[in-house]
PDB file of N, CA and C in Angstrom:
ATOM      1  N   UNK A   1      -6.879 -13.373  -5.190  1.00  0.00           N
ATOM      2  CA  UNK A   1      -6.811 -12.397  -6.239  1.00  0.00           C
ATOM      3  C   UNK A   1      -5.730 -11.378  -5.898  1.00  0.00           C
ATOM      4  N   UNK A   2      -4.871 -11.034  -6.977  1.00  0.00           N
ATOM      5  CA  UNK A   2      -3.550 -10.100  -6.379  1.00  0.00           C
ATOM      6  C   UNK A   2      -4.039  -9.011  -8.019  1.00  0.00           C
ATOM      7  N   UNK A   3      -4.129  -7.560  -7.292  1.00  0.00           N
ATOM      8  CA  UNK A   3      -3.781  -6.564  -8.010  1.00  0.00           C
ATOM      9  C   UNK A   3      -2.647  -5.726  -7.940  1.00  0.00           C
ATOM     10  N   UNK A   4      -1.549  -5.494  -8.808  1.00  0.00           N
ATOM     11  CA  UNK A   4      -0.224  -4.486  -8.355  1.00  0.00           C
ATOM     12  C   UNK A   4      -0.522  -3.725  -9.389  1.00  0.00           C
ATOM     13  N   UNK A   5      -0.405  -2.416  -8.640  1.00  0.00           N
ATOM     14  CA  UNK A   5      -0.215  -0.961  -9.408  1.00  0.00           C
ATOM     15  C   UNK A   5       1.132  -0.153  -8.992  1.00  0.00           C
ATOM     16  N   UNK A   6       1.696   0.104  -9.884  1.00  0.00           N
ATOM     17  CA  UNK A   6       2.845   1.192  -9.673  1.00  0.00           C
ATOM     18  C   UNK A   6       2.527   2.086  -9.668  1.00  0.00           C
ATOM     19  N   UNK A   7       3.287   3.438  -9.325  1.00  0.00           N
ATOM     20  CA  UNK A   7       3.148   4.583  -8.977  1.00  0.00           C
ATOM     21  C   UNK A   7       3.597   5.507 -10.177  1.00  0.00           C
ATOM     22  N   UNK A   8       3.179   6.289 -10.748  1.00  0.00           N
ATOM     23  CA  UNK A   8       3.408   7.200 -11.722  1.00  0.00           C
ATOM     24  C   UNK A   8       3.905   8.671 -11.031  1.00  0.00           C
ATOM     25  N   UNK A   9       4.040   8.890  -9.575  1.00  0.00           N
ATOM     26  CA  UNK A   9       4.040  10.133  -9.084  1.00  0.00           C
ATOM     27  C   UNK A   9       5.411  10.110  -9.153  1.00  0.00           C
ATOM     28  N   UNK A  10       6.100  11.166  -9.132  1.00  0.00           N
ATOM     29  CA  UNK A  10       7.699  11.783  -8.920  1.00  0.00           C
ATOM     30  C   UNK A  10       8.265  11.479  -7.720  1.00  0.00           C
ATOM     31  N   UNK A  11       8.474  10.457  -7.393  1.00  0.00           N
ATOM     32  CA  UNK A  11       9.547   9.990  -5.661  1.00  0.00           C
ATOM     33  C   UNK A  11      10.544   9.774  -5.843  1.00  0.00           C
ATOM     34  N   UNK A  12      11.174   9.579  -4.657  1.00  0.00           N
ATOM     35  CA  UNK A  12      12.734   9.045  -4.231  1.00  0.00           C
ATOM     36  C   UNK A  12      12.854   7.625  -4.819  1.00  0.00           C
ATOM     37  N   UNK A  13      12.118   7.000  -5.395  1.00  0.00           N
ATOM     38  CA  UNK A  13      12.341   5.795  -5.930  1.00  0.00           C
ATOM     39  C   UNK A  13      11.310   5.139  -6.560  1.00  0.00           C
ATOM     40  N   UNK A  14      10.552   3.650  -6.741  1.00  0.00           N
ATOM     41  CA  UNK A  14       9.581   3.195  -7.652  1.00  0.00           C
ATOM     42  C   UNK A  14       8.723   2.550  -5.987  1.00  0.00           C
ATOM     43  N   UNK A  15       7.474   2.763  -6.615  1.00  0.00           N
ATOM     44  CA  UNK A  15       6.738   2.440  -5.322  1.00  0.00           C
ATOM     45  C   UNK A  15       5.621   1.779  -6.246  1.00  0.00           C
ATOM     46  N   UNK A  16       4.797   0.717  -5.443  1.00  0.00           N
ATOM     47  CA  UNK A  16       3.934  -0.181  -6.192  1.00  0.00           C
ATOM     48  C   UNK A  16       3.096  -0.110  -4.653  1.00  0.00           C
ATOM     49  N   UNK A  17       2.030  -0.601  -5.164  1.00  0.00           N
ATOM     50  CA  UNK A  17       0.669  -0.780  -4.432  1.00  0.00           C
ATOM     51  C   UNK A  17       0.311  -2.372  -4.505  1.00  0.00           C
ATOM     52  N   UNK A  18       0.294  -3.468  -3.752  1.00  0.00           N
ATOM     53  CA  UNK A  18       0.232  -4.824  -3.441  1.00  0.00           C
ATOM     54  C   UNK A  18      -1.653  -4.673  -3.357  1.00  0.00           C
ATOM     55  N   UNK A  19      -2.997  -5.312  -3.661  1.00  0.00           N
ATOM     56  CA  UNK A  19      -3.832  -5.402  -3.322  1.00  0.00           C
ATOM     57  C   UNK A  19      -3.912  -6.792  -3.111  1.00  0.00           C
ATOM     58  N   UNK A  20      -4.235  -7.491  -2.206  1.00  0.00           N
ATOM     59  CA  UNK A  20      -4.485  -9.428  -2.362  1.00  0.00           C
ATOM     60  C   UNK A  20      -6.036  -9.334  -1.843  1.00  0.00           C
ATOM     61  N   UNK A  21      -6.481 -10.014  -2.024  1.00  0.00           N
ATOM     62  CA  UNK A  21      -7.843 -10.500  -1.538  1.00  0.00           C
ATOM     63  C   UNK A  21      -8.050 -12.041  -1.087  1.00  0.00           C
ATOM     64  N   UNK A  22      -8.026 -12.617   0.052  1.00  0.00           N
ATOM     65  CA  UNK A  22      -7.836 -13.964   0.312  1.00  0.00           C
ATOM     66  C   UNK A  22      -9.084 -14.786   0.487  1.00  0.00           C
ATOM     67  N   UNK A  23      -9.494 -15.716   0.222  1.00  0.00           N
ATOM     68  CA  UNK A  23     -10.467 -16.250   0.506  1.00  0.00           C
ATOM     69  C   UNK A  23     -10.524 -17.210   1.413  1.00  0.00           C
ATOM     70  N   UNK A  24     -11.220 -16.534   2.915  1.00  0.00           N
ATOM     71  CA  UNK A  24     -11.484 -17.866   3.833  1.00  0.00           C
ATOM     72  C   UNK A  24     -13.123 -18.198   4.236  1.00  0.00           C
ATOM     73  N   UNK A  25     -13.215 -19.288   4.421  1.00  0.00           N
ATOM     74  CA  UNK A  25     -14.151 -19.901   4.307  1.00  0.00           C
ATOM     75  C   UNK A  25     -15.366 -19.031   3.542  1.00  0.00           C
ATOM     76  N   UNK A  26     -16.144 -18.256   3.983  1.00  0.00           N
ATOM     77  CA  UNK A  26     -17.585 -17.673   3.175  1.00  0.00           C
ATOM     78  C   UNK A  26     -17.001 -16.374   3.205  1.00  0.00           C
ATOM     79  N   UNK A  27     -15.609 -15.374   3.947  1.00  0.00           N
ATOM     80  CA  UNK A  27     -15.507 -14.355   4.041  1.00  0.00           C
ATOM     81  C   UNK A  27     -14.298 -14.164   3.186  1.00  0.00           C
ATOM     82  N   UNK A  28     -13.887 -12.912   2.822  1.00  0.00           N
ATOM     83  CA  UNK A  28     -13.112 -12.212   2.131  1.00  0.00           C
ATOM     84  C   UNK A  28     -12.423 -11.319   2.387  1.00  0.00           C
ATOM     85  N   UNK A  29     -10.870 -11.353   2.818  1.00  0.00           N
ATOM     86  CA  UNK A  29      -9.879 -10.325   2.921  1.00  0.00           C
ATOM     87  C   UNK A  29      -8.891  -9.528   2.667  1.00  0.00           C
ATOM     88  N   UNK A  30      -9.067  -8.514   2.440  1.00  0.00           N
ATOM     89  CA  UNK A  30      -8.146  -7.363   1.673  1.00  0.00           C
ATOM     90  C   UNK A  30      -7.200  -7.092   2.381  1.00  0.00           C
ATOM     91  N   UNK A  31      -6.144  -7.589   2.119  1.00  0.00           N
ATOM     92  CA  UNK A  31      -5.239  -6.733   2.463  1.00  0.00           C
ATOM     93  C   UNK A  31      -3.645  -5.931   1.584  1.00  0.00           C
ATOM     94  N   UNK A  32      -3.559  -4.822   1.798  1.00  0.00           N
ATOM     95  CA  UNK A  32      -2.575  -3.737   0.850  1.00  0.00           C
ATOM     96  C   UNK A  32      -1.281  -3.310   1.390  1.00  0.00           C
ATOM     97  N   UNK A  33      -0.523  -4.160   0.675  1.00  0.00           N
ATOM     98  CA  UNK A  33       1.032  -3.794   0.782  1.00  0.00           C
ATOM     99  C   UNK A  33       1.870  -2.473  -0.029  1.00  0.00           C
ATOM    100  N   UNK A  34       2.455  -2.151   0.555  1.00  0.00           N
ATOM    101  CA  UNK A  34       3.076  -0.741  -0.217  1.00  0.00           C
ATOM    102  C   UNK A  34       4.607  -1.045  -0.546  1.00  0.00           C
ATOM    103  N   UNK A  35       5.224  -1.343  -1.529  1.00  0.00           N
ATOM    104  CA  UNK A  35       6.594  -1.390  -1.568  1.00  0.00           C
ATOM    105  C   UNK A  35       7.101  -0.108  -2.267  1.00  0.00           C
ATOM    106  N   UNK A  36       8.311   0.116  -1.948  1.00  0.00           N
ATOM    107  CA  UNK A  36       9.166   1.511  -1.981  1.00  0.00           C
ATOM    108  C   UNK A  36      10.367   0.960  -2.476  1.00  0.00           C
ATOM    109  N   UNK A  37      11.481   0.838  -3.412  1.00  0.00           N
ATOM    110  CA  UNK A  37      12.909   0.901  -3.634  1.00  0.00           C
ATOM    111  C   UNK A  37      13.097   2.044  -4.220  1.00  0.00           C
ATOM    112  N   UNK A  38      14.271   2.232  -3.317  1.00  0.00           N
ATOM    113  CA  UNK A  38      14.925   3.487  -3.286  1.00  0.00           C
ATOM    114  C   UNK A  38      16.466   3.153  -3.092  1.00  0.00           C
ATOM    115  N   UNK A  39      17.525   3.739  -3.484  1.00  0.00           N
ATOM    116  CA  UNK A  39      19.220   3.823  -3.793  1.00  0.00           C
ATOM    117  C   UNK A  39      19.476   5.186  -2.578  1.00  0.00           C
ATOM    118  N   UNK A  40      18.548   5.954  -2.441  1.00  0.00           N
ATOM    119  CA  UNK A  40      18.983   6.864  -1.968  1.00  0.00           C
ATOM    120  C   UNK A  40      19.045   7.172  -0.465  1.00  0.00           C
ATOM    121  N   UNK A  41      19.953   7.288   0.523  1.00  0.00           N
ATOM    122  CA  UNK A  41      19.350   7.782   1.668  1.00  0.00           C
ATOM    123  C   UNK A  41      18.438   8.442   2.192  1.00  0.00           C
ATOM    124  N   UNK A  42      18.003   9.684   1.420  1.00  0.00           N
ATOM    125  CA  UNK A  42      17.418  10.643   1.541  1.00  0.00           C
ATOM    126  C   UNK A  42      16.229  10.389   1.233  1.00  0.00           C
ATOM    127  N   UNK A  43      15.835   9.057   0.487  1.00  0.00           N
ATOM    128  CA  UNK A  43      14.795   7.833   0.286  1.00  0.00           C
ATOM    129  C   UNK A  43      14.480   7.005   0.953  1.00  0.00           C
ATOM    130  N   UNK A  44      15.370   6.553   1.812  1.00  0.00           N
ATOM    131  CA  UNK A  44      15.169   5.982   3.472  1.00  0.00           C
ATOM    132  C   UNK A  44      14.612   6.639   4.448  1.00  0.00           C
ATOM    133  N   UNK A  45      14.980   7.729   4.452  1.00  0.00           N
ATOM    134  CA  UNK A  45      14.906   8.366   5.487  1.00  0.00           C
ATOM    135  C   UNK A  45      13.162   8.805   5.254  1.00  0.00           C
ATOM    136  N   UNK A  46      13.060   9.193   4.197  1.00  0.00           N
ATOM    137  CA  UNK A  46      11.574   9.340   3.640  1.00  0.00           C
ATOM    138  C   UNK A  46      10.373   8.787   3.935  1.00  0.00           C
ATOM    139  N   UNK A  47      10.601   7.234   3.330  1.00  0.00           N
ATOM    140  CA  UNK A  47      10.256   6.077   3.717  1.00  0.00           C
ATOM    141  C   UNK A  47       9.780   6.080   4.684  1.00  0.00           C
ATOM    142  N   UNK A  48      10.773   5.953   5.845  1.00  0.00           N
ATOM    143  CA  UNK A  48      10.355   6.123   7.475  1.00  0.00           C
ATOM    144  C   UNK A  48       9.882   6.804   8.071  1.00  0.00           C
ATOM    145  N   UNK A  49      10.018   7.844   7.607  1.00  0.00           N
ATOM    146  CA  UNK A  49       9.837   9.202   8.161  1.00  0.00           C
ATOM    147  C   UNK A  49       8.047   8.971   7.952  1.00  0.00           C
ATOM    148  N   UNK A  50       7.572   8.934   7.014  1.00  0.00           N
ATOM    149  CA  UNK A  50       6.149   8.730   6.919  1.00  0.00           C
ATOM    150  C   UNK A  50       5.450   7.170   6.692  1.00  0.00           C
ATOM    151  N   UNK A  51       6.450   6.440   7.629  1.00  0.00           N
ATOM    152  CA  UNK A  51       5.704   5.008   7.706  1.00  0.00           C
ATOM    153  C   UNK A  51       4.663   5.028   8.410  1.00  0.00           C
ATOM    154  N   UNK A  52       4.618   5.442   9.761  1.00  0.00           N
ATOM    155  CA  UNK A  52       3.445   5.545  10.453  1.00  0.00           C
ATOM    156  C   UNK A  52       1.919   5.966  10.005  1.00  0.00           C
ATOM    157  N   UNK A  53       2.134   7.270   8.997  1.00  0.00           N
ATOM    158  CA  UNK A  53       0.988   7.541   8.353  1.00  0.00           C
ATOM    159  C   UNK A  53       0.311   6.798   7.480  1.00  0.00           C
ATOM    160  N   UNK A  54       1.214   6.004   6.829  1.00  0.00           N
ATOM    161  CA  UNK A  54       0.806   4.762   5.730  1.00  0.00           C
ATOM    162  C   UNK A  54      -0.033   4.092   6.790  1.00  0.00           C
ATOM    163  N   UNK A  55       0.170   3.483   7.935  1.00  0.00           N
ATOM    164  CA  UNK A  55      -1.056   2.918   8.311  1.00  0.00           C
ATOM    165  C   UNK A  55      -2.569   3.470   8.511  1.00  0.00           C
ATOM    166  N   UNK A  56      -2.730   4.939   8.348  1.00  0.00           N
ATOM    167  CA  UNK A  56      -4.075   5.230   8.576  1.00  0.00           C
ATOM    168  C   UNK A  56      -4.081   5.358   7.511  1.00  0.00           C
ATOM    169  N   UNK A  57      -3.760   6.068   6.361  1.00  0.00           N
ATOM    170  CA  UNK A  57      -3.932   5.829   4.869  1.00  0.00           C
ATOM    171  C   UNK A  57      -4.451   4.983   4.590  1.00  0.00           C
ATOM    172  N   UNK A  58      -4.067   3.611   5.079  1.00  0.00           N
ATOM    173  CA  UNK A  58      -4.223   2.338   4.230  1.00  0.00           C
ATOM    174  C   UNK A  58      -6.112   1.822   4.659  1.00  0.00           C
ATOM    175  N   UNK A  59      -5.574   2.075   6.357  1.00  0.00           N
ATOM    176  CA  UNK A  59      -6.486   2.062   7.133  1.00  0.00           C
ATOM    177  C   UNK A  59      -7.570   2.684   6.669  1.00  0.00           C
ATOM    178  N   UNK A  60      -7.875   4.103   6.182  1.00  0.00           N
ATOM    179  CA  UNK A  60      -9.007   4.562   5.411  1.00  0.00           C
ATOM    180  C   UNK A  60      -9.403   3.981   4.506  1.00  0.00           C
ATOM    181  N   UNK A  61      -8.230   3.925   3.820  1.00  0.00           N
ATOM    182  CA  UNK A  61      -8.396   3.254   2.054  1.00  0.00           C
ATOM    183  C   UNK A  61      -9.518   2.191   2.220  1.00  0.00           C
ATOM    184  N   UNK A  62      -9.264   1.315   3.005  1.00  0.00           N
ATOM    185  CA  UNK A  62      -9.805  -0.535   3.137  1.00  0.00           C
ATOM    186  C   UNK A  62     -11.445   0.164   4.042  1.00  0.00           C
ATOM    187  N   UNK A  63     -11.146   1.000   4.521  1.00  0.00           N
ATOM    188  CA  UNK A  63     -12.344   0.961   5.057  1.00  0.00           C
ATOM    189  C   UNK A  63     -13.318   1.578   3.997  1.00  0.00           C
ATOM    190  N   UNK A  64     -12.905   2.506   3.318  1.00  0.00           N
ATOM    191  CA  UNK A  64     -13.474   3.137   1.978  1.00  0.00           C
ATOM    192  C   UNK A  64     -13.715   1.821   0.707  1.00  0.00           C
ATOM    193  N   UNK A  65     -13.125   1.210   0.787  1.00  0.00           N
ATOM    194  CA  UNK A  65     -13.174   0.220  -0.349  1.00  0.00           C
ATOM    195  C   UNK A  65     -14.550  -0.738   0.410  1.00  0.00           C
ATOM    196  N   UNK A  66     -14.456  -1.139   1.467  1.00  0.00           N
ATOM    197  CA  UNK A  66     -15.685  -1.955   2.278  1.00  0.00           C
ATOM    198  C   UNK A  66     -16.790  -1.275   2.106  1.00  0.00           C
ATOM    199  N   UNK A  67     -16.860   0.073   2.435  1.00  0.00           N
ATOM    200  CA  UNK A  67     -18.188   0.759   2.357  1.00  0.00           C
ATOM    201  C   UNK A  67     -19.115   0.800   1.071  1.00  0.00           C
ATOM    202  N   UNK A  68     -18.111   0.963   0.302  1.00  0.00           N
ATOM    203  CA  UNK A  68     -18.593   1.135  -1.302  1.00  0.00           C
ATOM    204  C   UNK A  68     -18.826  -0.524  -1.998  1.00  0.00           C
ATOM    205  N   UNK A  69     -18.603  -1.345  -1.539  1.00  0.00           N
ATOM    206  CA  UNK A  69     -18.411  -2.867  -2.043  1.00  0.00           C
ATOM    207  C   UNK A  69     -19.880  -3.739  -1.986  1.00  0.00           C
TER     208      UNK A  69
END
């Protein structure tokens, strides 16, 4: 199962939200990709600059989505 949502917020470029859900054997896995295009340097630099945090973000997110499921 694949859900994509784009981003409606004001950024350096268009950012979408990847959700997949895979099915192996009796279990089920989420996992959430974040894509970013951006033209701008100052959009790169952005990007990176707060890549690291995207992993506990995401990291909450999935754990918040499990709890409630």
């Amino acid at each position: 199962y694949q859900l994509l949502l784009r981003s409606e917020m004001k950024m350096l470029g268009k950012v979408w939200l990847e959700f997949l859900i895979h099915v192996e054997k009796e279990k089920h896995r989420l996992t959430i990709t974040a894509y970013f295009d951006t033209k701008t340097l100052f959009g790169k630099v952005y990007w990176y600059f707060f890549m690291p945090f995207h992993h506990f973000i995401f990291k909450g997110l999935i754990e918040q989505i499990d709890k409630r499921s």
